[in-house]
PDB file of N, CA and C in Angstrom:
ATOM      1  N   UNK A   1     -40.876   8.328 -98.919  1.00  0.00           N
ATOM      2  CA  UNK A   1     -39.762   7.436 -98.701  1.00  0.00           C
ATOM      3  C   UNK A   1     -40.011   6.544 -97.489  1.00  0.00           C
ATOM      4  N   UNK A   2     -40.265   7.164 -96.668  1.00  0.00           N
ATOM      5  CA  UNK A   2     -40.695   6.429 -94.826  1.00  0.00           C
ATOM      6  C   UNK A   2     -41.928   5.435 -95.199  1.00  0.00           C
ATOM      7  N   UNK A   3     -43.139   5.929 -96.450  1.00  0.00           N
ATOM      8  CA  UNK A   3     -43.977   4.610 -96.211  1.00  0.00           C
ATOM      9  C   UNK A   3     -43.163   3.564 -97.281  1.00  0.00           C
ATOM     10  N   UNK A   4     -42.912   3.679 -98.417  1.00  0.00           N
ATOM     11  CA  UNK A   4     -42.065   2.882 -98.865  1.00  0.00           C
ATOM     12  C   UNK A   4     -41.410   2.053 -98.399  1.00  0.00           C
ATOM     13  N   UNK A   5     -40.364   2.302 -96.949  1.00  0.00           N
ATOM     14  CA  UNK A   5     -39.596   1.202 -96.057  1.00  0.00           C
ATOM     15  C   UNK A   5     -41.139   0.489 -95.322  1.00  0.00           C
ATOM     16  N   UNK A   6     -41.661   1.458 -94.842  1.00  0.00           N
ATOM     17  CA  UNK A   6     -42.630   0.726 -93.884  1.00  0.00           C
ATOM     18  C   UNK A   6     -43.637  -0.648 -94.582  1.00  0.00           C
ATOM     19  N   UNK A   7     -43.492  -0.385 -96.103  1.00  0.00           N
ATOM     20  CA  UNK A   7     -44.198  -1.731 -97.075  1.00  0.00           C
ATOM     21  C   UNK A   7     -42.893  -2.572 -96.455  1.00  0.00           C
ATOM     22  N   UNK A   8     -41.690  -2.441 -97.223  1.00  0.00           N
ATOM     23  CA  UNK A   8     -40.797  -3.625 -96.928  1.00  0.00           C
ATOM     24  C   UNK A   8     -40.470  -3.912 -95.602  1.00  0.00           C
ATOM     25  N   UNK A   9     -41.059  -2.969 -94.637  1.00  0.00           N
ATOM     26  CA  UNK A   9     -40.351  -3.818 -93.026  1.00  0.00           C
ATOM     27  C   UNK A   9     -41.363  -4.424 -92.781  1.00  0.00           C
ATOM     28  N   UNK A  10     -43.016  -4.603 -93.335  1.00  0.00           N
ATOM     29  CA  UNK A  10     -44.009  -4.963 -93.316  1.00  0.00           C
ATOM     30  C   UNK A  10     -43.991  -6.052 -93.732  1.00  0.00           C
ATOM     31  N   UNK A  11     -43.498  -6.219 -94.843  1.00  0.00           N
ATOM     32  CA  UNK A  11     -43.232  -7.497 -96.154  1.00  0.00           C
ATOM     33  C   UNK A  11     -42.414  -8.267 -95.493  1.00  0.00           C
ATOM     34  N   UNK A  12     -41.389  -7.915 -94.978  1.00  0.00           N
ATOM     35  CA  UNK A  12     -40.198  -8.628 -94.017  1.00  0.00           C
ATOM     36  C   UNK A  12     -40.665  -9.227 -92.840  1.00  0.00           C
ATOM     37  N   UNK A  13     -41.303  -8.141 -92.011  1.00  0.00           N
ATOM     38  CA  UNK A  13     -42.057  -9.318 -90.501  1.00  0.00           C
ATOM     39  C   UNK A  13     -43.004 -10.018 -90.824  1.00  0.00           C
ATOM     40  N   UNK A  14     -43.781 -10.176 -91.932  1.00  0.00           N
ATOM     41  CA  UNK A  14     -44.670 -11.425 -92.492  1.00  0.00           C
ATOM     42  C   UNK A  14     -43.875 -12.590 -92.780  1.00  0.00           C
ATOM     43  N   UNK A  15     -42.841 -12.580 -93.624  1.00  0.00           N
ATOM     44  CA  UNK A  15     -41.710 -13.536 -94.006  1.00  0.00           C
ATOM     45  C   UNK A  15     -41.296 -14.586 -92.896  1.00  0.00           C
ATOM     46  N   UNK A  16     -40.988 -13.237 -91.857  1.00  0.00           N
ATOM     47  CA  UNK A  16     -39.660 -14.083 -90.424  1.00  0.00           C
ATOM     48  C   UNK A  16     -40.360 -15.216 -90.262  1.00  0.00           C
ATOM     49  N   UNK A  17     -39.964 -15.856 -89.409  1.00  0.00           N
ATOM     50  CA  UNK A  17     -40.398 -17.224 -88.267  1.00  0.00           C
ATOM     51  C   UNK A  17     -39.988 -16.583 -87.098  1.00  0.00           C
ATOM     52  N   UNK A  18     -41.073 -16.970 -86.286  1.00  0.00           N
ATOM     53  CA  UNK A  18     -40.193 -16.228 -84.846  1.00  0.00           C
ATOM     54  C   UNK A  18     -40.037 -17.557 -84.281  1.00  0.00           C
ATOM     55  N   UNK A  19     -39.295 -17.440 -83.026  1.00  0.00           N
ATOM     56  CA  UNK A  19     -38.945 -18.356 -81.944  1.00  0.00           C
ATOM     57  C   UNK A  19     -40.337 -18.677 -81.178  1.00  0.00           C
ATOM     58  N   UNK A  20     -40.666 -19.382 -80.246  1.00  0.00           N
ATOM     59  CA  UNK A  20     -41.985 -19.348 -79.551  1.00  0.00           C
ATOM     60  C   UNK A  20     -41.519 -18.661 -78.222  1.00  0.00           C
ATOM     61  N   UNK A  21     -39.933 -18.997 -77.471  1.00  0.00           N
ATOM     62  CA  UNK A  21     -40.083 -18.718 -76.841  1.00  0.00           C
ATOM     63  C   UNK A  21     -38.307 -18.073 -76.081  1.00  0.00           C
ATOM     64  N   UNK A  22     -37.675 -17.905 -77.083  1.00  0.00           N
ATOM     65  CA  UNK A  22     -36.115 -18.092 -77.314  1.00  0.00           C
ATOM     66  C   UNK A  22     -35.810 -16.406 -77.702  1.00  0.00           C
ATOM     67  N   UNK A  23     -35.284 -15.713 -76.437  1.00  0.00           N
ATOM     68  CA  UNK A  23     -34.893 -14.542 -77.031  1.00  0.00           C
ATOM     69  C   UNK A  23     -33.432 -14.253 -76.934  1.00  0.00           C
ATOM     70  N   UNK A  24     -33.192 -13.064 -78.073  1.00  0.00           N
ATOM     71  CA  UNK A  24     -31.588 -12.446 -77.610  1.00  0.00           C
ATOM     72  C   UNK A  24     -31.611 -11.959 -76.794  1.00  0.00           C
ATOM     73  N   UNK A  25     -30.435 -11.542 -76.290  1.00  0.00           N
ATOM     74  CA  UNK A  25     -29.474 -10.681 -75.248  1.00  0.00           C
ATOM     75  C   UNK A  25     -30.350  -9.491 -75.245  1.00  0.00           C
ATOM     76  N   UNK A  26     -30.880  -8.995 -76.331  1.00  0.00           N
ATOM     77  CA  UNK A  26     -31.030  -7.293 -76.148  1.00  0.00           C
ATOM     78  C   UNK A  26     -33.115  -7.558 -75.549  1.00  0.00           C
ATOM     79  N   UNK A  27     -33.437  -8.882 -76.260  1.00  0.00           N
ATOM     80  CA  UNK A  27     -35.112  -8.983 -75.425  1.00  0.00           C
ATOM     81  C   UNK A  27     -35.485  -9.091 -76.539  1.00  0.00           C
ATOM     82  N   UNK A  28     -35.027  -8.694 -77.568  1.00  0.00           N
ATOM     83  CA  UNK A  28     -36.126  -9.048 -79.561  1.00  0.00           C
ATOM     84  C   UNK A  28     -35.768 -10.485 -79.272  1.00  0.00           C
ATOM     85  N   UNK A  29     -36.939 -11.138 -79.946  1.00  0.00           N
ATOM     86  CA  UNK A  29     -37.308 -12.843 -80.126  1.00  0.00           C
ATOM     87  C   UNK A  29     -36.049 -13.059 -81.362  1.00  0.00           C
ATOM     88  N   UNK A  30     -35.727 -14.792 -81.213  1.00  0.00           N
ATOM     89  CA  UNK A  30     -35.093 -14.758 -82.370  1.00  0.00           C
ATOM     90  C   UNK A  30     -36.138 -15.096 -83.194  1.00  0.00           C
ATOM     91  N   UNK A  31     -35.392 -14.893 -84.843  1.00  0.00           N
ATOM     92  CA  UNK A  31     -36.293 -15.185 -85.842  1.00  0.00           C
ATOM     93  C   UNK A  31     -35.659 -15.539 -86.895  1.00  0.00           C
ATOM     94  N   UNK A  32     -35.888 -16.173 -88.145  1.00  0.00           N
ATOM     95  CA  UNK A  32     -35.263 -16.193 -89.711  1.00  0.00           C
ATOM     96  C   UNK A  32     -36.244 -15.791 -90.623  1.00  0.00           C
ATOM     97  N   UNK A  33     -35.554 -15.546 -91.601  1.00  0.00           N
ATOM     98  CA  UNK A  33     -36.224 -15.670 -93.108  1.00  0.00           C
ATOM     99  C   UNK A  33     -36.951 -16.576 -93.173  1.00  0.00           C
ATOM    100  N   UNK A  34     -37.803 -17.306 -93.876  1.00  0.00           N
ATOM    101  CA  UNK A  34     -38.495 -18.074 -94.293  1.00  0.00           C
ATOM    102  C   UNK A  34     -37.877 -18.540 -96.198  1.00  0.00           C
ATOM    103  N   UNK A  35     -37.533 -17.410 -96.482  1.00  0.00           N
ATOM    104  CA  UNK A  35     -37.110 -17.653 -97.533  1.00  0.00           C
ATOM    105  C   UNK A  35     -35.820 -17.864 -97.893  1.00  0.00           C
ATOM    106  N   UNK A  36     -34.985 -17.730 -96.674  1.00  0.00           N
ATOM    107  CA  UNK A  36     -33.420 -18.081 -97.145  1.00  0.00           C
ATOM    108  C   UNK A  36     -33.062 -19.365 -97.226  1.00  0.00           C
ATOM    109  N   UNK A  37     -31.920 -19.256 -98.070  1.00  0.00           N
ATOM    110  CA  UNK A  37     -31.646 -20.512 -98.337  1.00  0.00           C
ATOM    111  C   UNK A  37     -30.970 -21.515 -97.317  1.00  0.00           C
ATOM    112  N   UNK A  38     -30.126 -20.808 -96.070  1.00  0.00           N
ATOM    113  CA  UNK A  38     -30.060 -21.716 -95.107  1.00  0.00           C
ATOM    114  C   UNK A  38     -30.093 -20.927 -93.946  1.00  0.00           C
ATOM    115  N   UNK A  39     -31.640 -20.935 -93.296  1.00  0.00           N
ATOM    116  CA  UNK A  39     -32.204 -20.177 -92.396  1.00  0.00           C
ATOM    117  C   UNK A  39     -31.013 -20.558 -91.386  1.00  0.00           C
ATOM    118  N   UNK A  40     -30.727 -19.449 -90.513  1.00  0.00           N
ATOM    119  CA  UNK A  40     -30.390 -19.155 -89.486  1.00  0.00           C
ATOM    120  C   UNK A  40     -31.456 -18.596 -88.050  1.00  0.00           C
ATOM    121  N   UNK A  41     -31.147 -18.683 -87.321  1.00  0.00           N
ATOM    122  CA  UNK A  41     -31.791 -17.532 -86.106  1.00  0.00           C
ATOM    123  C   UNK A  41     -30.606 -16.713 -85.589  1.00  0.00           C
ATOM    124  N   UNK A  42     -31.537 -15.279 -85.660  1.00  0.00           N
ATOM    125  CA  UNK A  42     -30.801 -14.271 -85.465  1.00  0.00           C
ATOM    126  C   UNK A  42     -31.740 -13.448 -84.971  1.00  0.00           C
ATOM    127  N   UNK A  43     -31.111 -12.184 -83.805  1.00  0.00           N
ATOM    128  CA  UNK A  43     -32.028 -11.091 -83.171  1.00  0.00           C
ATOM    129  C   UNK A  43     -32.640 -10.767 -84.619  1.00  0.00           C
ATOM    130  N   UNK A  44     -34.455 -11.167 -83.994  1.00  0.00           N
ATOM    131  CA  UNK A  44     -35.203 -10.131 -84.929  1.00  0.00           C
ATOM    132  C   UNK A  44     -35.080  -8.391 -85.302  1.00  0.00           C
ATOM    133  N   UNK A  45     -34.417  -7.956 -84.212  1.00  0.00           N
ATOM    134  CA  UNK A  45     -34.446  -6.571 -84.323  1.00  0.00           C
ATOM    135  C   UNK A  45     -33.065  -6.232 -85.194  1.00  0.00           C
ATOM    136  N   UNK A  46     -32.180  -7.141 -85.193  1.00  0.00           N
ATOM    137  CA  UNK A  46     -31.261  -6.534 -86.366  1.00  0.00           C
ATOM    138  C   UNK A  46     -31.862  -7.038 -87.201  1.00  0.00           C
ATOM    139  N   UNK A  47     -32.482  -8.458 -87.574  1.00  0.00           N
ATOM    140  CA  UNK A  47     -33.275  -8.537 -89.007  1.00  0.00           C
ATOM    141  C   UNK A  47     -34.139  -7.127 -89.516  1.00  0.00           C
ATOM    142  N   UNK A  48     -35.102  -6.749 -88.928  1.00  0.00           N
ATOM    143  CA  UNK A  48     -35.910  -5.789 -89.286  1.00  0.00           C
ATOM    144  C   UNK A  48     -35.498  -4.366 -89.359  1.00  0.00           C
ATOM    145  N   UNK A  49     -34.040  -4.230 -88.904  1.00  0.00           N
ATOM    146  CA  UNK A  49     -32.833  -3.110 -88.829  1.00  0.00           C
ATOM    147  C   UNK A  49     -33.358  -1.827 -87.657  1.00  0.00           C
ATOM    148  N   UNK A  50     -34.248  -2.543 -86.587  1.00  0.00           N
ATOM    149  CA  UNK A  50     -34.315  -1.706 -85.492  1.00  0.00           C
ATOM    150  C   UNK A  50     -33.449  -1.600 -84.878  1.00  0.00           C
ATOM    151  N   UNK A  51     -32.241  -2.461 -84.530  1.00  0.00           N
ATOM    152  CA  UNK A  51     -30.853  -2.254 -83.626  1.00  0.00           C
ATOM    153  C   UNK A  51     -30.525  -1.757 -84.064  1.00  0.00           C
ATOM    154  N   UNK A  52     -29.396  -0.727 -82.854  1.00  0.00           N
ATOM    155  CA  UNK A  52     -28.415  -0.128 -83.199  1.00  0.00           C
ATOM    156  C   UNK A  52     -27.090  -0.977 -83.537  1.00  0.00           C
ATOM    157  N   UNK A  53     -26.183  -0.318 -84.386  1.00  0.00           N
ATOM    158  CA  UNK A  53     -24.979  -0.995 -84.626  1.00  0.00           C
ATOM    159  C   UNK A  53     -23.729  -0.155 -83.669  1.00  0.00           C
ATOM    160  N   UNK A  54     -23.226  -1.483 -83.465  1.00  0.00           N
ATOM    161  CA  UNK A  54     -21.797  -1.005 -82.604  1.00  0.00           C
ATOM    162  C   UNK A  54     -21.112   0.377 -82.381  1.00  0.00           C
ATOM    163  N   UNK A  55     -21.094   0.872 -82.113  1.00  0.00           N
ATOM    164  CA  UNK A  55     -19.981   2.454 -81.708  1.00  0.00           C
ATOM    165  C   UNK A  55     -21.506   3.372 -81.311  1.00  0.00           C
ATOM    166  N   UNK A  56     -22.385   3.041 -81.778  1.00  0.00           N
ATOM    167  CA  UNK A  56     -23.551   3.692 -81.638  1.00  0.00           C
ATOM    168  C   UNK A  56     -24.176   3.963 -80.019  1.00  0.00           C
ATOM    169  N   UNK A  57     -24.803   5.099 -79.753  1.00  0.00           N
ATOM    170  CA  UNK A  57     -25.002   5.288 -78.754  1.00  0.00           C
ATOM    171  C   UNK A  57     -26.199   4.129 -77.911  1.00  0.00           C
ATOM    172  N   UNK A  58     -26.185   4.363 -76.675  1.00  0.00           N
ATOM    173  CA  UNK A  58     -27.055   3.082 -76.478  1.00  0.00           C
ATOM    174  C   UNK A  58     -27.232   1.746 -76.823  1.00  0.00           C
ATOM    175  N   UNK A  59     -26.642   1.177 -77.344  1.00  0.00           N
ATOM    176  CA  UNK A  59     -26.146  -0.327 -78.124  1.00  0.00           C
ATOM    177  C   UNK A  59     -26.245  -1.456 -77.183  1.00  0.00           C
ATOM    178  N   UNK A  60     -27.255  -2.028 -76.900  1.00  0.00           N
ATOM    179  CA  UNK A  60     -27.849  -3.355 -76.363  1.00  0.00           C
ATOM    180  C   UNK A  60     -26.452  -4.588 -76.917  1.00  0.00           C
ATOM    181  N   UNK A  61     -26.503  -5.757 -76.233  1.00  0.00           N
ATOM    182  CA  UNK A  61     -25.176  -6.419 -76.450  1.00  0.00           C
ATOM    183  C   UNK A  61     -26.548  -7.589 -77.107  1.00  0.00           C
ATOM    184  N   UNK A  62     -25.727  -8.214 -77.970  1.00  0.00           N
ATOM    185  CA  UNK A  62     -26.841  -9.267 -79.044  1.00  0.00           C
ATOM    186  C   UNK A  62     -26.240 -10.228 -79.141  1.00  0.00           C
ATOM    187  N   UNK A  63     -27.130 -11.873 -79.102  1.00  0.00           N
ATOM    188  CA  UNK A  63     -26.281 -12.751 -78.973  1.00  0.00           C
ATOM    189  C   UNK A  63     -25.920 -12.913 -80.535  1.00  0.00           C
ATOM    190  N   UNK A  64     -25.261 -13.861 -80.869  1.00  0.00           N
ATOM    191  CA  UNK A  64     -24.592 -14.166 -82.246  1.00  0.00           C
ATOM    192  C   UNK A  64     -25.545 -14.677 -82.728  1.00  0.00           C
ATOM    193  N   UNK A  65     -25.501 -14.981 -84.199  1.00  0.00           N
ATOM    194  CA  UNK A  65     -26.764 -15.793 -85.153  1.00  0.00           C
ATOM    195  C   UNK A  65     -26.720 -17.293 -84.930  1.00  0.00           C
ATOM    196  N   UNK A  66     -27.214 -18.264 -84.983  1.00  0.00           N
ATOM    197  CA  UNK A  66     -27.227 -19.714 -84.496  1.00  0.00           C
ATOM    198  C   UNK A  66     -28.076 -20.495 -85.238  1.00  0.00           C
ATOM    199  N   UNK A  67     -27.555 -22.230 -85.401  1.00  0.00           N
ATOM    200  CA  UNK A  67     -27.750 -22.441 -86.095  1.00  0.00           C
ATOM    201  C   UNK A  67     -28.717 -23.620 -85.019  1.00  0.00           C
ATOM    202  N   UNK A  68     -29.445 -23.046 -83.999  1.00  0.00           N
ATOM    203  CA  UNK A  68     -30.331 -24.043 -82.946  1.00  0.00           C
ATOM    204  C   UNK A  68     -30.869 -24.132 -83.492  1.00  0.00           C
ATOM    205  N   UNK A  69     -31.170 -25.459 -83.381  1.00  0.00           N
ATOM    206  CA  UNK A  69     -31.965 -26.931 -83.786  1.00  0.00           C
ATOM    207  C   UNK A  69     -33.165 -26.957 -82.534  1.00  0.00           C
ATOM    208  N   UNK A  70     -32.250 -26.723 -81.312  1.00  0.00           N
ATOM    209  CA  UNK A  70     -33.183 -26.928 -80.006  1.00  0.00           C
ATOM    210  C   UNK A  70     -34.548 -26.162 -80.292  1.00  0.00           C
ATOM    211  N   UNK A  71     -33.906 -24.829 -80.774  1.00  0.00           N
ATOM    212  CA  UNK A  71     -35.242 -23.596 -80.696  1.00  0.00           C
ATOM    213  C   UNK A  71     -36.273 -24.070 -81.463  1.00  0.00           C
ATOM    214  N   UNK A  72     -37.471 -23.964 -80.513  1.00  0.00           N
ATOM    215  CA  UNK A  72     -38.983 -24.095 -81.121  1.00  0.00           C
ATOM    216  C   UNK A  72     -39.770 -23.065 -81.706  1.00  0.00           C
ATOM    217  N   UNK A  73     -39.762 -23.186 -83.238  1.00  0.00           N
ATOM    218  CA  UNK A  73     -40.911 -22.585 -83.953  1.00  0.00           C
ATOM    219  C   UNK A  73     -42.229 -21.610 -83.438  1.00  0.00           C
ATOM    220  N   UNK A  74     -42.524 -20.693 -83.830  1.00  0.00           N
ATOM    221  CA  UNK A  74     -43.251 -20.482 -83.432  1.00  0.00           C
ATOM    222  C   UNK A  74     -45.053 -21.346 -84.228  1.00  0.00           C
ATOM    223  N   UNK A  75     -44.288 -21.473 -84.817  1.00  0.00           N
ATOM    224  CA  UNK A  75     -45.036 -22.299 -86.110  1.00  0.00           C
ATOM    225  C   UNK A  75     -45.268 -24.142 -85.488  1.00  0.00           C
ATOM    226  N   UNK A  76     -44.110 -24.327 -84.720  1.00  0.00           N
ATOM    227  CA  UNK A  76     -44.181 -25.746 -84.040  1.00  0.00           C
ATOM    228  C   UNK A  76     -45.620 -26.250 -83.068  1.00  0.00           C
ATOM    229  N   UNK A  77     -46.513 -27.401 -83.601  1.00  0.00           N
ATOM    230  CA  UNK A  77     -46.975 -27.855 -82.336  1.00  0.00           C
ATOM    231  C   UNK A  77     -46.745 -27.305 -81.267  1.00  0.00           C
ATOM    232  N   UNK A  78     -45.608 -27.885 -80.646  1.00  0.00           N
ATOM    233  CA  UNK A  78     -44.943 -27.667 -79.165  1.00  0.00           C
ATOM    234  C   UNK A  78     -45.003 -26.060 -78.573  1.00  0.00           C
ATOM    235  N   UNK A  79     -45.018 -25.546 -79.824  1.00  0.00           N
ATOM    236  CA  UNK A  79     -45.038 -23.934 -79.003  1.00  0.00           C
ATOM    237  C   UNK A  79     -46.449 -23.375 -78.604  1.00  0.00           C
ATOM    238  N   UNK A  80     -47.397 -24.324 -78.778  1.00  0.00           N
ATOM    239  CA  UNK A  80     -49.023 -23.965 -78.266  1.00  0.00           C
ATOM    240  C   UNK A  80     -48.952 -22.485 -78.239  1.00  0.00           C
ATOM    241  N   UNK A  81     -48.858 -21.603 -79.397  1.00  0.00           N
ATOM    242  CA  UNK A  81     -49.065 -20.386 -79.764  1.00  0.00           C
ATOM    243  C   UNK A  81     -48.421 -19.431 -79.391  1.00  0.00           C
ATOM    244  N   UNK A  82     -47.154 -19.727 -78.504  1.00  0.00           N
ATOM    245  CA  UNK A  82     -46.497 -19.153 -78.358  1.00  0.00           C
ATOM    246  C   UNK A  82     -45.538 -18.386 -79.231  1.00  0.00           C
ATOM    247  N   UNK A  83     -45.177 -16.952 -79.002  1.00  0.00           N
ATOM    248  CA  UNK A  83     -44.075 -16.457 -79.894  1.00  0.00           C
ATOM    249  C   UNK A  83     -44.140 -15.458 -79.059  1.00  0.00           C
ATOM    250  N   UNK A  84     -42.827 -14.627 -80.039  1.00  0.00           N
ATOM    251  CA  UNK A  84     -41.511 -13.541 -79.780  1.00  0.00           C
ATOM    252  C   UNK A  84     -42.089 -12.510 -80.571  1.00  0.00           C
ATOM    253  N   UNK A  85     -42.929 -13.016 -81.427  1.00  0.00           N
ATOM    254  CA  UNK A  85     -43.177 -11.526 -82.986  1.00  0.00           C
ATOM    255  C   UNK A  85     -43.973 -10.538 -82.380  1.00  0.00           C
ATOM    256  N   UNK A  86     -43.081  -9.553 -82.131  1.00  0.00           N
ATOM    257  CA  UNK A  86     -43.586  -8.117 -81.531  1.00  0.00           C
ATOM    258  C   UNK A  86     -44.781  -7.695 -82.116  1.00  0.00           C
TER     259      UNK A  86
END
């Protein structure tokens, strides 16, 4: 069962886009889908379902999902190879 997720959390951090240089509140880079239909940026670590969720012990504070334009690609020129992808 455990390698089974580990294909799809595998399959999933190939997908993301990370930020080059733009992180959340909790320190995970932001990132999106590549394949959604209207990418957002959002903490990579709730994408990949490493955060904890609310009431939960230890619970890092996360900024909200966003729809920045500002944030540079990691994929962008401008980010001269920079990224967030753990």
């Amino acid at each position: 069962m455990f390698e089974r997720w580990r294909g799809g959390r595998d399959s999933l951090l190939r997908r993301l886009v990370f930020a080059a240089k733009a992180r959340c509140d909790c320190g995970a880079g932001f990132a999106y889908d590549k394949r959604a239909a209207r990418p957002v940026w959002d903490c990579s670590s709730i994408l990949l379902g490493d955060a904890l969720l609310a009431g939960e012990a230890s619970v890092s504070a996360h900024s909200r999902p966003c729809e920045y334009y500002e944030l540079v690609s990691e994929r962008a020129p401008a980010a001269h190879g920079a990224s967030t992808r753990p």
